[in-house]
N, C-alpha and C. Protein backbone atom coordinates (compact mmCIF):
# COMPACT_ATOMS: atom_id res chain seq x y z
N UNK A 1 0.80 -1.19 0.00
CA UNK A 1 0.00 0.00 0.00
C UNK A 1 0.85 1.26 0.00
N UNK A 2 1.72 1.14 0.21
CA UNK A 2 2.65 2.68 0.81
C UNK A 2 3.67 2.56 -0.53
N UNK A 3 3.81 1.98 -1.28
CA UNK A 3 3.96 1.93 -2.72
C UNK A 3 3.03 2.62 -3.81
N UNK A 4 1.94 2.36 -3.66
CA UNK A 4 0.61 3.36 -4.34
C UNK A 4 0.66 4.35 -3.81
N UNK A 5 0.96 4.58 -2.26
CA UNK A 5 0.73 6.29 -2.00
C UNK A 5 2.21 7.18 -2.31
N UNK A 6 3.14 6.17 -2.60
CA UNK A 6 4.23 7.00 -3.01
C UNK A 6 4.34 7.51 -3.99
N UNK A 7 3.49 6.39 -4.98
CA UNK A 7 3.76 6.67 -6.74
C UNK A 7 2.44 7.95 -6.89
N UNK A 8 1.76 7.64 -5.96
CA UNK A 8 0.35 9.45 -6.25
C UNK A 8 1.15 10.33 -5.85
N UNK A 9 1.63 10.33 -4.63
CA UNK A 9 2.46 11.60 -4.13
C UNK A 9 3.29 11.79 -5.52
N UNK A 10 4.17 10.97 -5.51
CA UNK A 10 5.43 11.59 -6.87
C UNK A 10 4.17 12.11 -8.66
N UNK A 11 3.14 11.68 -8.45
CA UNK A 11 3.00 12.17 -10.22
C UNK A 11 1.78 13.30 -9.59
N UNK A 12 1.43 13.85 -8.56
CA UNK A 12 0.89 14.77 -7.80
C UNK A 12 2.18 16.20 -7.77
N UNK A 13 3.09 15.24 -7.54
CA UNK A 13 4.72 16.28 -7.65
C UNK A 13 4.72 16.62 -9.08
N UNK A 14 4.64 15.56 -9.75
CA UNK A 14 5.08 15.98 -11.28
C UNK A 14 4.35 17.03 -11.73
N UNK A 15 2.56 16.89 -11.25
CA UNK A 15 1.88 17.41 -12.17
C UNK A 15 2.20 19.15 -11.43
N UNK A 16 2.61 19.03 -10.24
CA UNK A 16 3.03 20.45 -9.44
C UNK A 16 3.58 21.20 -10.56
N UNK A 17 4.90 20.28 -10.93
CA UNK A 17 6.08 21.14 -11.45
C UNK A 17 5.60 21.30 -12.92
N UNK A 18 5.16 20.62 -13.45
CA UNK A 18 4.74 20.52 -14.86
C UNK A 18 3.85 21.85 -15.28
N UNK A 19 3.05 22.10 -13.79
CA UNK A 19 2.05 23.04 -13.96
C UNK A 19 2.77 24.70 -13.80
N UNK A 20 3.70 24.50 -12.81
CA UNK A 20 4.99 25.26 -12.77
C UNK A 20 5.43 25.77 -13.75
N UNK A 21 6.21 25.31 -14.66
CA UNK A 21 6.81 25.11 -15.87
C UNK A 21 5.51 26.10 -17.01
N UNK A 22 4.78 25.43 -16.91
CA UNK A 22 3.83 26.08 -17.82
C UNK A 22 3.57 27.25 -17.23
N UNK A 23 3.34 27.71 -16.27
CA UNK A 23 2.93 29.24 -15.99
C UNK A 23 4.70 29.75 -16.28
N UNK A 24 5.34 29.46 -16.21
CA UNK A 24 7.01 30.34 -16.35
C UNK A 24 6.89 30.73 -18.11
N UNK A 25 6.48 29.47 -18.67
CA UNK A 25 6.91 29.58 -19.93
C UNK A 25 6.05 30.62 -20.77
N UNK A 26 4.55 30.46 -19.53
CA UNK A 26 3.20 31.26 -20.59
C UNK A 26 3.89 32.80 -20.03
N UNK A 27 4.74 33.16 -19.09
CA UNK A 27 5.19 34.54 -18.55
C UNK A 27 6.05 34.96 -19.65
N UNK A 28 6.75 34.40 -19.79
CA UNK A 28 8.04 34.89 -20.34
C UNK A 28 8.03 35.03 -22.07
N UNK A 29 6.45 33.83 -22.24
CA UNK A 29 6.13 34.15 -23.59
C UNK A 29 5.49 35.55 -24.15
N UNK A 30 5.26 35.63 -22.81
CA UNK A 30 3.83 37.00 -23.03
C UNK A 30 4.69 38.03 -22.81
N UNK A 31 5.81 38.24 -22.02
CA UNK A 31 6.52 39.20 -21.45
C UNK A 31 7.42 39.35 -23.38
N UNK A 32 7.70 38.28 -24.32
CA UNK A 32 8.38 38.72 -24.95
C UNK A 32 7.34 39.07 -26.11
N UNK A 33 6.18 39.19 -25.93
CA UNK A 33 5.14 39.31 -27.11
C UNK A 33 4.81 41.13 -26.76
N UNK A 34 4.84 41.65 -25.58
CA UNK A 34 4.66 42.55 -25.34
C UNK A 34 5.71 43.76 -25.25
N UNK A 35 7.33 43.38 -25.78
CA UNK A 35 8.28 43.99 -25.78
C UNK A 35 8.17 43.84 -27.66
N UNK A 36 7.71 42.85 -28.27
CA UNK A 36 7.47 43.21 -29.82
C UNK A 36 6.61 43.98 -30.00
N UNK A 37 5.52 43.95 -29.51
CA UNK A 37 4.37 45.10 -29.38
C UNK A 37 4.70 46.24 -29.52
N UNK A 38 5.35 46.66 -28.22
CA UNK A 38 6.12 47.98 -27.47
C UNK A 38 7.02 48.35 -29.07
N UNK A 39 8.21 47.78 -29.94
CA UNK A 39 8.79 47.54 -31.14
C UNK A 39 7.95 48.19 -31.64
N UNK A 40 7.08 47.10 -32.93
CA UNK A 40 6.01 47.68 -33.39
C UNK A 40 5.44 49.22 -33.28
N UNK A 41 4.94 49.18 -32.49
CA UNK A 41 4.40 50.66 -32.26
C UNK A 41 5.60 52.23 -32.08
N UNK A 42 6.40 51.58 -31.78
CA UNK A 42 7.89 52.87 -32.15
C UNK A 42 7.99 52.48 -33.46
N UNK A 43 8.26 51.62 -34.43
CA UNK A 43 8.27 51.48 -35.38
C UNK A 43 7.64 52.46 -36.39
N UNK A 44 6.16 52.14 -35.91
CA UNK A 44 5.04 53.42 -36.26
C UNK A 44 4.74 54.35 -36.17
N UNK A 45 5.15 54.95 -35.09
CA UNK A 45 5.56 55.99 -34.67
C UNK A 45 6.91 56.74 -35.22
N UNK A 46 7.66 56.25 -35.80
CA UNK A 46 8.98 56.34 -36.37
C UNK A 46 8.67 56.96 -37.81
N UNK A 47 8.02 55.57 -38.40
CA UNK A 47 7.33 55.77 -39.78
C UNK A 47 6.73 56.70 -39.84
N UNK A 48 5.90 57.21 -39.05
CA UNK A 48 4.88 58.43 -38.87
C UNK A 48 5.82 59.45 -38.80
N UNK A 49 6.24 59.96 -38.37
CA UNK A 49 7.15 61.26 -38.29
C UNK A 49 8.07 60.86 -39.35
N UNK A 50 8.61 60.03 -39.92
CA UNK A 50 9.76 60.38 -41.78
C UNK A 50 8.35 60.51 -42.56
N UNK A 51 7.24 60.04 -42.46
CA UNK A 51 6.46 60.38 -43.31
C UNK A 51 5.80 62.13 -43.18
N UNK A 52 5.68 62.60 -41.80
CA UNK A 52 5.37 64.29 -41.99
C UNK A 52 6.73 64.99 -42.16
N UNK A 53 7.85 64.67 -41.58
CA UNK A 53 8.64 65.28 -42.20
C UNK A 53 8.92 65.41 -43.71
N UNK A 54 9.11 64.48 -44.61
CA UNK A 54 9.18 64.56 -46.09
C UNK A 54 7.76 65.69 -46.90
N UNK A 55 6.93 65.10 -45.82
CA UNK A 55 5.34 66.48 -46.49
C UNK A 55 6.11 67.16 -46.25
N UNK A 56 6.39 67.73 -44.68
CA UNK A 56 6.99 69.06 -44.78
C UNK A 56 8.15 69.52 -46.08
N UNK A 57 8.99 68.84 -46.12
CA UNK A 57 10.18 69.09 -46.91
C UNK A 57 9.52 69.28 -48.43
N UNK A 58 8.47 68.99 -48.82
CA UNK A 58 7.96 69.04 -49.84
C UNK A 58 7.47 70.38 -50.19
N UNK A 59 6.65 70.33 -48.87
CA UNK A 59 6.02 71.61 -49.25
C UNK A 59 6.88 73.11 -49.29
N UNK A 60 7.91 72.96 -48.26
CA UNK A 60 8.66 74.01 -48.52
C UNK A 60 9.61 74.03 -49.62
C-alpha cells in the first residue's frame, strides 16, 4: 500500500512542477510578445514622423 501512496504523491509532484513550468513559460512568452508590441508601435511611430517630415520638406 505505501507503494501506491508513493507513486500518487510523486506524479501529484510531477503534475506540481509541470504546472509550474507552464505558468514560467506562458510569462516569459507574453513578457516577450509585449516587448514586440512595445517595437512595433515605435516602429510606427517612427514611420509616422519620416512620413510628416518629407510632407513638410515638400512643401517648402
Amino acid at each position: 500500500m505505501s507503494s501506491e501512496k508513493t507513486s500518487t504523491v510523486s506524479f501529484s509532484s510531477r503534475r506540481r512542477w509541470a504546472a509550474a513550468l507552464v505558468l514560467v513559460a506562458a510569462g516569459i512568452g507574453l513578457a516577450a510578445c509585449g516587448n514586440t508590441i512595445r517595437g512595433a508601435g515605435q516602429d510606427m511611430s517612427n514611420n509616422g514622423q519620416a512620413i510628416q517630415n518629407t510632407a513638410r520638406d515638400i512643401t517648402q
